[in-house]
Protein backbone atom coordinates (compact mmCIF):
# COMPACT_ATOMS: atom_id res chain seq x y z
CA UNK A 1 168.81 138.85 288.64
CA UNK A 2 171.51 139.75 285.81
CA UNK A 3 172.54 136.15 285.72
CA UNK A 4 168.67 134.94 285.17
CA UNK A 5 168.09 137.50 282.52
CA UNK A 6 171.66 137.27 280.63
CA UNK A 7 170.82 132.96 280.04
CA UNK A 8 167.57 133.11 280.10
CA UNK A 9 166.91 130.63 282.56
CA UNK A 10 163.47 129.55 283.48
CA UNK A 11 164.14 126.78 285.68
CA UNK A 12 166.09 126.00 289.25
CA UNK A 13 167.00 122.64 289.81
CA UNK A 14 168.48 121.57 293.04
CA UNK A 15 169.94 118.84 294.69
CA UNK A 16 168.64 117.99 298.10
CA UNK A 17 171.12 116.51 300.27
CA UNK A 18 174.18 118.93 301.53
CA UNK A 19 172.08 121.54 299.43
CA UNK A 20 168.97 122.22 300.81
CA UNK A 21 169.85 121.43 304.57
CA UNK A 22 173.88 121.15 305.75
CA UNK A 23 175.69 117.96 304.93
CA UNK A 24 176.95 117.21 308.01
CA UNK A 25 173.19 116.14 309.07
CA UNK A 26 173.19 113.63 305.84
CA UNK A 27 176.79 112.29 307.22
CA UNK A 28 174.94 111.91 310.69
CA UNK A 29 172.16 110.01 309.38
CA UNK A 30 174.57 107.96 307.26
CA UNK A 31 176.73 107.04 310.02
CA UNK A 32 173.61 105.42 312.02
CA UNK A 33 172.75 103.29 309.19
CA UNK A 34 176.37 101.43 309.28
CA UNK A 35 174.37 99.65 311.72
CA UNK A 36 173.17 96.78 312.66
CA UNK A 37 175.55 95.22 310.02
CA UNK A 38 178.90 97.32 309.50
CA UNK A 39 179.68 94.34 307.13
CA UNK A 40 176.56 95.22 305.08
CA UNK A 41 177.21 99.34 304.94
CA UNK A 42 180.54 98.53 304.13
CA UNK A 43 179.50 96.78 301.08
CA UNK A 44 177.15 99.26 299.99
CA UNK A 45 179.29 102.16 299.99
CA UNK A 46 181.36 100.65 297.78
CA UNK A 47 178.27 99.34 295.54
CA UNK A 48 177.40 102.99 295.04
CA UNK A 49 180.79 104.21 293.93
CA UNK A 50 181.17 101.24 291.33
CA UNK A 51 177.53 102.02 290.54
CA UNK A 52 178.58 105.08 289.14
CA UNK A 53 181.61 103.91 287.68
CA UNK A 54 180.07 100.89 285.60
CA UNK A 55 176.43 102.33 284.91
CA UNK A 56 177.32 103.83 281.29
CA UNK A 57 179.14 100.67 280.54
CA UNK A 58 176.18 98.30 280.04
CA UNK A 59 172.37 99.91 280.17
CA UNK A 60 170.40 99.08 283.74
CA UNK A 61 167.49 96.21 282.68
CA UNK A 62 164.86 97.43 283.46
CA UNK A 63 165.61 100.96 283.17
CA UNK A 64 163.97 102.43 286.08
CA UNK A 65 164.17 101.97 290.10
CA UNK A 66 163.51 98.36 289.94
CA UNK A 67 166.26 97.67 287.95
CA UNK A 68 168.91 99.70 289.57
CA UNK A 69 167.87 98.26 293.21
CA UNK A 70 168.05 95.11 291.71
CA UNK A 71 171.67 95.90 289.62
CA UNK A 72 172.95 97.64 293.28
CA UNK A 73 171.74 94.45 295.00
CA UNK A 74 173.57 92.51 292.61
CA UNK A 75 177.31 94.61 293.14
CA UNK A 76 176.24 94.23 297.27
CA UNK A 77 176.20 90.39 297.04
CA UNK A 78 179.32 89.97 295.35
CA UNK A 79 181.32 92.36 297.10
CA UNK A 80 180.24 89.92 300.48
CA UNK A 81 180.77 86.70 298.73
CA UNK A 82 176.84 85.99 298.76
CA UNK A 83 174.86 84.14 296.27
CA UNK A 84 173.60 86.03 293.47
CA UNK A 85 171.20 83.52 292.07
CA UNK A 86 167.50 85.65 291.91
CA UNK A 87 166.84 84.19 295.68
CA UNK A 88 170.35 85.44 296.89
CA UNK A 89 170.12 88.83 295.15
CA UNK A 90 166.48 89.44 296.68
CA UNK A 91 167.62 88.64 299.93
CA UNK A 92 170.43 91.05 300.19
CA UNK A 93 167.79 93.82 298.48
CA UNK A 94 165.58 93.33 300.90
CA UNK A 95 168.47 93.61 303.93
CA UNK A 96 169.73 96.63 302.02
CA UNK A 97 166.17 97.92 301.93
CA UNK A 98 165.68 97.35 305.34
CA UNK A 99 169.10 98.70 306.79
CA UNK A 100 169.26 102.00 304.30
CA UNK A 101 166.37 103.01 302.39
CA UNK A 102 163.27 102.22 305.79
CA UNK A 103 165.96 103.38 307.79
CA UNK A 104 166.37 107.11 305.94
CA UNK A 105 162.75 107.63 305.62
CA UNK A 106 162.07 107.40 309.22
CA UNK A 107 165.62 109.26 309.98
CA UNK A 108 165.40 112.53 307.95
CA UNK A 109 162.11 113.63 309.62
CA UNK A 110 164.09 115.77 311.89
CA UNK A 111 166.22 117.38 309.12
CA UNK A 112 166.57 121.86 309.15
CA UNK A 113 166.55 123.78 306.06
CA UNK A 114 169.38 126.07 305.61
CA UNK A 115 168.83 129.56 306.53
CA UNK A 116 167.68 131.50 303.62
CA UNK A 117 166.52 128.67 301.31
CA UNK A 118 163.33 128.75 301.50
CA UNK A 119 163.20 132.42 301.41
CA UNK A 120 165.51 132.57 298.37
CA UNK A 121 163.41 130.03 296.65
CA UNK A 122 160.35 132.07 297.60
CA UNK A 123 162.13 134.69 295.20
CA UNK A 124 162.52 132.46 292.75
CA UNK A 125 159.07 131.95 292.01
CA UNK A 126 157.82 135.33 292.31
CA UNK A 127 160.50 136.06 289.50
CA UNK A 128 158.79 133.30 287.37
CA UNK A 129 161.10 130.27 287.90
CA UNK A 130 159.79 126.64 287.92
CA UNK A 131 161.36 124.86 290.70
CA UNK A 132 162.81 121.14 290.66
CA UNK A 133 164.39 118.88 292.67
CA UNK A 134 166.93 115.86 291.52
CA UNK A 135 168.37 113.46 294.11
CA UNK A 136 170.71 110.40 294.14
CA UNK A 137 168.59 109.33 297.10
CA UNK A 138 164.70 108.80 297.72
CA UNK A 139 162.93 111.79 298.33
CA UNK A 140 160.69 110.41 301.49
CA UNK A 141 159.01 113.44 303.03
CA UNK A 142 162.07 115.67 302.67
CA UNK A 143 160.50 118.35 301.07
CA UNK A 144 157.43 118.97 303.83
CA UNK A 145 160.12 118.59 306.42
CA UNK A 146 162.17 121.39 304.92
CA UNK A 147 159.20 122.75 304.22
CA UNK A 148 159.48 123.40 300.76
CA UNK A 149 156.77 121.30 298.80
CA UNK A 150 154.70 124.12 298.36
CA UNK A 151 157.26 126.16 296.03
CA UNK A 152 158.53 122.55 294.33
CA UNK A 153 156.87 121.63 290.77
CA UNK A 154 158.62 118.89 289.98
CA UNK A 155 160.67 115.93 292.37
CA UNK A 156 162.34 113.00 291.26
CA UNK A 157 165.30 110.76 292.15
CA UNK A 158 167.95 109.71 289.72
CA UNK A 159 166.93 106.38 291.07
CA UNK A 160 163.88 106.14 288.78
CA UNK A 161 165.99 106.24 285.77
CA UNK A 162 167.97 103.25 286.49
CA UNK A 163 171.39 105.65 286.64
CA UNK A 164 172.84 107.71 289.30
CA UNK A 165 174.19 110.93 288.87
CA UNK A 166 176.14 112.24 286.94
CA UNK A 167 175.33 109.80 283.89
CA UNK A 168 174.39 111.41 281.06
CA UNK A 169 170.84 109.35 281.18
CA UNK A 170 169.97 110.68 284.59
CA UNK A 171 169.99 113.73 283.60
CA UNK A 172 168.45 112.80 280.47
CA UNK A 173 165.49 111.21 282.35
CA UNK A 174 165.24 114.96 284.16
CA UNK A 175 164.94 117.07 280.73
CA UNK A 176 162.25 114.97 280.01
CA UNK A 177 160.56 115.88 283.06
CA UNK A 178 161.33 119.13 283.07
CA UNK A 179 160.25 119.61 279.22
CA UNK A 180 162.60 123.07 279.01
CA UNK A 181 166.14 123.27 277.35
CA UNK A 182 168.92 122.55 278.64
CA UNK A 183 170.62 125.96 278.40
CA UNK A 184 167.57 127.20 280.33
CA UNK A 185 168.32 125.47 283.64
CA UNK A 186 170.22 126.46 286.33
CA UNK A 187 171.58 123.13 288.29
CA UNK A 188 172.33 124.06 291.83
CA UNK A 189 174.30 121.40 294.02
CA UNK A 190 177.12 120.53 296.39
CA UNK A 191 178.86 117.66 294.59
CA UNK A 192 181.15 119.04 291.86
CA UNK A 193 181.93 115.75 290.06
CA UNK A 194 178.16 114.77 290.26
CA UNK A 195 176.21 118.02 290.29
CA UNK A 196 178.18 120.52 288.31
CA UNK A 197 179.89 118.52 286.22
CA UNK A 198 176.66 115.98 285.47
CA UNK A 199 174.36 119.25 284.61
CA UNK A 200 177.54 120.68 282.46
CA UNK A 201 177.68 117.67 280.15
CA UNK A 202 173.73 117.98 279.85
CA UNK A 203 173.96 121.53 278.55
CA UNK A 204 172.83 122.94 281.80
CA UNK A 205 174.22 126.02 283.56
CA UNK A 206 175.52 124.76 286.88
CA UNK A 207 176.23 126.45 290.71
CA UNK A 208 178.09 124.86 293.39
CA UNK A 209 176.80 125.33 296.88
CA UNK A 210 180.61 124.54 299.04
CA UNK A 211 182.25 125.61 301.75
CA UNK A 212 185.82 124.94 300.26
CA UNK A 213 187.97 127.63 299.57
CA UNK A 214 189.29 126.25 296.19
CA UNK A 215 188.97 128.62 293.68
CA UNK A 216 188.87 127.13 290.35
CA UNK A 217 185.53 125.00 289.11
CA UNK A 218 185.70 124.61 285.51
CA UNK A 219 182.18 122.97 284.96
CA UNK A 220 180.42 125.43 288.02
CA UNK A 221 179.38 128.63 286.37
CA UNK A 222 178.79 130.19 289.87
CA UNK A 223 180.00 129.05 293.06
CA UNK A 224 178.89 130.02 296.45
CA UNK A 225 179.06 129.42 299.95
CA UNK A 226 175.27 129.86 301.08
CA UNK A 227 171.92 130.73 300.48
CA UNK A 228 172.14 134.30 301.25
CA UNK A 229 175.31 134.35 298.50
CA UNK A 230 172.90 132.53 295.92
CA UNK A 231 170.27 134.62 296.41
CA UNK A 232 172.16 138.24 295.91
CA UNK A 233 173.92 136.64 292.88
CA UNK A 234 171.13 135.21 291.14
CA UNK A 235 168.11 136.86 292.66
């Protein structure tokens, strides 16, 4: 609890995916939806990365969900050589839609917690902490099947901003959510460059949840390897 006290923090934020249950059931689930087009995951793999890479270069229009699925549809079409008039780009949203996002929903119904995390987060409340979650991807019905939505005060998906993580306006969108300071939120996740690093350059205080054995993270200000680590830590 030394760590809670000493930065005053008031709020845990978590990632879902790789954080709340083990990543190798996301890489599962991931690997199933290369299909039925392999040409089409293909292509959206690679629209996520450059998502990232471009976002800050030009502002998402709209700047919500609609626009990025619509901006992501965009970078899918021209990576396959597909029209991107407004017909051509709403067709490959829709496959995308259809292949990924329906797909998911109906996919992580059968996903397990990892041990601990719900009791750790069960600690966190009782010491006072508001409790968010902040994903890349759409939140479905994660939560009730990790059962965790009881203990959760606020959800959202970097989607809804327009951005991915770790721009600096996704994580904008979440302060304004989470209406506390930066410095008063703890950012827990298992993506360095997108967790750590994207709640660092927000002001947050940052933990990486990993199983690697490297021992230097700059931008994590506590790194662990599970649930039961976080928990006598921070807890």
């Amino acid at each position: 609890m030394a760590f809670l006290v000493e930065q005053g923090i008031k709020v845990l934020c978590l990632d879902i995916d790789g954080t709340l249950y083990p990543k190798r059931m996301l890489n599962l689930r991931m690997l199933r939806s290369s299909f039925p087009s392999l040409r089409l995951a293909m292509a959206f793999n690679w629209a996520r990365a450059e998502y990232r890479r471009v976002q800050d270069e030009a502002p998402t229009e709209p700047e919500n969900r609609e626009g990025l699925l619509k901006r992501q549809a965009l970078l899918v079409a021209s990576r396959m050589g597909r029209s991107i008039s407004e017909q051509g780009i709403a067709r490959t949203q829709s496959a995308v839609d259809k292949q990924f996002y329906q797909a998911w929903a109906r996919s992580f119904r059968s996903i397990k917690a990892y041990a601990g995390m719900r009791e750790a987060l069960v600690e966190a409340k009782r010491l006072g902490l508001s409790i968010a979650v902040f994903s890349d991807f759409p939140l479905a019905d994660k939560l009730q099947t990790l059962g965790i939505a009881d203990l959760v005060d606020l959800a959202v998906s970097s989607e809804e901003s327009g951005y991915l993580k770790p721009s600096g306006k996704a994580f904008s969108f979440l302060l304004e959510r989470l209406q506390a300071k930066p410095d008063e939120i703890l950012y827990m996740g298992d993506s360095y460059s997108k967790d750590c690093q994207g709640a660092k350059s927000a002001g947050m205080h940052s933990c990486l949840i990993t199983s690697s054995r490297k021992t230097t993270y700059d931008d994590a200000d506590l790194v662990v390897s599970s649930w039961k680590e976080f928990a006598s830590l921070v807890l």
